[in-house]
Protein backbone atom coordinates (compact mmCIF):
# COMPACT_ATOMS: atom_id res chain seq x y z
CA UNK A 1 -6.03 -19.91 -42.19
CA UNK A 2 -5.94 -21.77 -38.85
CA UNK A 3 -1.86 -21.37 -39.05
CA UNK A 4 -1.83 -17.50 -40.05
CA UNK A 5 -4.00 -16.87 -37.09
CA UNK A 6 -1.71 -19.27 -34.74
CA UNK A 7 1.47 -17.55 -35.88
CA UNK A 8 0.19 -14.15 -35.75
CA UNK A 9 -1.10 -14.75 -31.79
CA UNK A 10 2.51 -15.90 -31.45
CA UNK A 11 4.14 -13.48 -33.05
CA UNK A 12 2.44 -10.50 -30.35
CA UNK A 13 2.56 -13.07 -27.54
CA UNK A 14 6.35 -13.09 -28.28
CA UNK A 15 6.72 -9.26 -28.51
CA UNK A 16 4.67 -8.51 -25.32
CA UNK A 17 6.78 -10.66 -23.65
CA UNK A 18 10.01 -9.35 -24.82
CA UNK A 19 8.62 -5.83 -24.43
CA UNK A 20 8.07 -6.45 -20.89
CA UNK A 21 10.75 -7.03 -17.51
CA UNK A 22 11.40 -10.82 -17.63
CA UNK A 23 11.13 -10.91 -13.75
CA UNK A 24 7.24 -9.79 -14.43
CA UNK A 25 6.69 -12.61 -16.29
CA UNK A 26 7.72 -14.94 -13.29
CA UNK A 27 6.04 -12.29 -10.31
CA UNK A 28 3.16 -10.93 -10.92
CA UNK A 29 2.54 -9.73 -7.38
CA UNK A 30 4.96 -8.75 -4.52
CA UNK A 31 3.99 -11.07 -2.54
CA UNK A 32 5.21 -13.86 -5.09
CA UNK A 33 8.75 -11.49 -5.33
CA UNK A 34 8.82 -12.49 -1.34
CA UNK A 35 7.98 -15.62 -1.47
CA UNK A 36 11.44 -16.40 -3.17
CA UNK A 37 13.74 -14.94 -0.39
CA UNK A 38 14.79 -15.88 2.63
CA UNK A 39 15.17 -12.58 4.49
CA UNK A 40 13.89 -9.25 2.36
CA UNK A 41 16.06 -6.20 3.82
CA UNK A 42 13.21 -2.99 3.64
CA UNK A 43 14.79 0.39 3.94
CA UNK A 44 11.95 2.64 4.64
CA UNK A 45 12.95 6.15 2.58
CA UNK A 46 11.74 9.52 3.58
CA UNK A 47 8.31 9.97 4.36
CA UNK A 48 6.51 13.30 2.82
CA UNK A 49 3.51 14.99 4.16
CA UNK A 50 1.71 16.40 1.46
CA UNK A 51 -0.98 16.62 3.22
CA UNK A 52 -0.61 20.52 4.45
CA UNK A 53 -1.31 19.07 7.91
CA UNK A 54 1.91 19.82 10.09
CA UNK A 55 0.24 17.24 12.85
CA UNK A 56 1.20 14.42 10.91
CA UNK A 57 4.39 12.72 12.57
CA UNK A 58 5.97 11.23 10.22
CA UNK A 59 8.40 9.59 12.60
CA UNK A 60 5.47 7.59 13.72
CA UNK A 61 4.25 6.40 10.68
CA UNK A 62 7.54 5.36 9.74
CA UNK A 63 7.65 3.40 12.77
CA UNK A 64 4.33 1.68 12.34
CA UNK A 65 5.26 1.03 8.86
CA UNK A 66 8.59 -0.66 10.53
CA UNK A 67 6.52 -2.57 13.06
CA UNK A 68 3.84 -3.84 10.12
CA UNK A 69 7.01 -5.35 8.27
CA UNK A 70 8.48 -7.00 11.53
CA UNK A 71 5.26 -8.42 12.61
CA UNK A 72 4.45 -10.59 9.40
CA UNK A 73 5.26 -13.97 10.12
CA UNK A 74 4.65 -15.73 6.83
CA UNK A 75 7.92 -13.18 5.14
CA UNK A 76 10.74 -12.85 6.95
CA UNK A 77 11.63 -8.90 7.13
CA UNK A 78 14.68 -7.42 8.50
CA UNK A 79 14.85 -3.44 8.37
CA UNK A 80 18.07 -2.06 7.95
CA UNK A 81 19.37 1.40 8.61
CA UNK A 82 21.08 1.80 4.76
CA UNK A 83 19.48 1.86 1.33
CA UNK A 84 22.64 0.11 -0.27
CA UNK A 85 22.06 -3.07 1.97
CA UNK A 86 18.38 -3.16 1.04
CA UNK A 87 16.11 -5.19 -1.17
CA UNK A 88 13.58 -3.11 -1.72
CA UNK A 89 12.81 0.64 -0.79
CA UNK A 90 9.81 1.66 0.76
CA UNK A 91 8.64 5.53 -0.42
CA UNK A 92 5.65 7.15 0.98
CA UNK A 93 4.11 10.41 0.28
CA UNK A 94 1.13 11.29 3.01
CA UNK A 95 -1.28 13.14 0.67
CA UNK A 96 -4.31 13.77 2.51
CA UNK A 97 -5.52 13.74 6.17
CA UNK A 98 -9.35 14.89 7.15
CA UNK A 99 -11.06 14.87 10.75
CA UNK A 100 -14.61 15.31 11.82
CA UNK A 101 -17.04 15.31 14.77
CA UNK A 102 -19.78 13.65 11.89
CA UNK A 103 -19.36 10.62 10.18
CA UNK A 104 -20.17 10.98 6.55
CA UNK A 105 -23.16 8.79 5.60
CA UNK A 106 -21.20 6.09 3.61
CA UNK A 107 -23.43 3.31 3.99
CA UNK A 108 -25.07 1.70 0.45
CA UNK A 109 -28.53 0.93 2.00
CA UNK A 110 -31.17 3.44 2.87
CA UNK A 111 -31.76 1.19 5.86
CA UNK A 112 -27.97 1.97 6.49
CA UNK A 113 -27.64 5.45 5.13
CA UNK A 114 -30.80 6.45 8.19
CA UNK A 115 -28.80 4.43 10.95
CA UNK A 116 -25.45 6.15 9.69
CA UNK A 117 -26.99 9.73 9.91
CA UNK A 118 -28.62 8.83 12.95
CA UNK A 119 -25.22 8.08 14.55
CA UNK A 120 -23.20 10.63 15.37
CA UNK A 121 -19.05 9.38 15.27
CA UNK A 122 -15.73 11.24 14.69
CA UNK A 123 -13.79 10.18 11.60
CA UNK A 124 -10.92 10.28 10.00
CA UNK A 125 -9.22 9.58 6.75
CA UNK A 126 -5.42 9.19 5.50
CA UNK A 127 -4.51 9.05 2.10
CA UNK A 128 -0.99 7.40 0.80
CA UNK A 129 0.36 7.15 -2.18
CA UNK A 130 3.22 4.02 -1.28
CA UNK A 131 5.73 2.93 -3.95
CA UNK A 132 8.23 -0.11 -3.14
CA UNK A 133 10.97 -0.44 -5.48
CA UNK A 134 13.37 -3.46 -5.92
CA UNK A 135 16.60 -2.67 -5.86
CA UNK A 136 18.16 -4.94 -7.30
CA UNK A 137 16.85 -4.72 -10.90
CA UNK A 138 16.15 -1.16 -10.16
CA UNK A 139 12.47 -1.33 -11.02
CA UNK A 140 8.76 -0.28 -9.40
CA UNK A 141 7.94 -3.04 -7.50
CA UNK A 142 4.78 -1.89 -6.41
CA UNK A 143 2.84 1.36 -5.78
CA UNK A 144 -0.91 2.30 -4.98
CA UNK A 145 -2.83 4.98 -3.16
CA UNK A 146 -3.96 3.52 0.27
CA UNK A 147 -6.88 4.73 2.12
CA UNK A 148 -7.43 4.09 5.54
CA UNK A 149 -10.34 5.28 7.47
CA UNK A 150 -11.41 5.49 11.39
CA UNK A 151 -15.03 5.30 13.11
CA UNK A 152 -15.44 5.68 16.50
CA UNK A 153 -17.16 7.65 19.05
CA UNK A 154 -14.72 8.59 21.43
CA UNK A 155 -11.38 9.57 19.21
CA UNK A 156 -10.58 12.83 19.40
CA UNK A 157 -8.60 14.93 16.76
CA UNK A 158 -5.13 14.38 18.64
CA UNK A 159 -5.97 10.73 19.21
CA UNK A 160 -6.88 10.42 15.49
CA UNK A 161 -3.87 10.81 14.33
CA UNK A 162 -2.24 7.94 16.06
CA UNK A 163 -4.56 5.75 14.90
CA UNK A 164 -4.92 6.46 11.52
CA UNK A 165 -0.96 6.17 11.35
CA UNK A 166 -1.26 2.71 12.63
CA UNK A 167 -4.69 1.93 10.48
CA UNK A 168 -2.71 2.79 7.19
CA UNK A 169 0.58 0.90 8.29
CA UNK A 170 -1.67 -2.38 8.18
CA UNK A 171 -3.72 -1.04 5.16
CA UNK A 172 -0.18 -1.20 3.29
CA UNK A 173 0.89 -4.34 4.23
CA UNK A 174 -2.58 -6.13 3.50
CA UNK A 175 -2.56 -4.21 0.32
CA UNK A 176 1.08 -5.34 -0.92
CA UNK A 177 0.60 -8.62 0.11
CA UNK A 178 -2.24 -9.67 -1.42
CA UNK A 179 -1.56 -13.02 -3.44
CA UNK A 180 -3.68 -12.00 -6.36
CA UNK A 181 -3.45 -8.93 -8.51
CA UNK A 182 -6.13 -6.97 -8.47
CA UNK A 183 -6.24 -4.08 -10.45
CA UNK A 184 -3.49 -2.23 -12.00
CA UNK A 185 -0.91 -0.77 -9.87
CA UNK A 186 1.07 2.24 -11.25
């Protein structure tokens, strides 16, 4: 009995590994893919705005995206001008943007919930949807939604958008980065 049940666990352990890439067996995260390579060459493709907000500048979130790859020191990133000399491809698709003169009341804690309503803040919100692919396998490396999110008291709309476009350029990079998977990424 004890060998039908061994043989049988082998027998799908073998077929779920066949079934999937063989590089996915070796990286599970991104950060593991980098790890491996000496320089990692990031075109950064076409941004979209979604988001139905024409005061998104796109050129400046590319740019902050840019300047979030070039200022990692433990990966060695070198952004280049042509997809065909890249390593991976960097996609994103801006799919929300939202500004107010009152913070929502986002706090867990009824102690924090009164002092969140009590304060009044601006606030503002991005939403991403990122994909990196590898190219040289031709495969998803990586792709999540990424939310970043602003508090203060003295942004204003224009200034918002600035600063959100730098918030979520760091939001990535911690995101696709992280050592250990969390989740499932699409």
């Amino acid at each position: 009995m004890k060998r039908t049940i061994s043989l049988i666990f082998v027998i799908f352990l073998g077929m779920s590994l066949l079934a999937a890439d063989p590089a996915d067996a070796l990286r599970k995260t991104p950060a593991e893919y980098f790890k491996y390579k000496d320089v990692i060459k990031v075109y950064i493709d076409g941004i979209i705005n979604s988001s139905g907000d024409s005061k998104i500048d796109v050129k400046d979130l590319k740019g902050n995206i840019e300047k979030a790859f070039l200022s990692r020191t433990k990966y060695n990133f070198d952004i280049v001008k042509d997809k065909r000399g890249a390593d991976i491809i960097v996609t994103v698709d801006v799919e929300g943007f939202f500004w107010t003169d009152h913070d929502p009341i986002d706090i867990p804690s009824l102690y924090g919930a009164v002092a969140d309503a009590v304060i009044q803040e601006n606030y503002a919100r991005m939403d991403a949807l990122i994909t990196v692919n590898e190219t040289k396998r031709n495969r998803r490396l990586w792709q999540q939604k990424v939310i970043a999110t602003i508090t203060s008291s003295t942004m204003t709309e224009k200034e918002s958008y600035d600063m959100i476009s730098a918030r979520i350029a760091d939001m990535f990079m911690k995101e696709l980065l992280k050592t250990k998977k969390r989740g499932i990424t699409i």
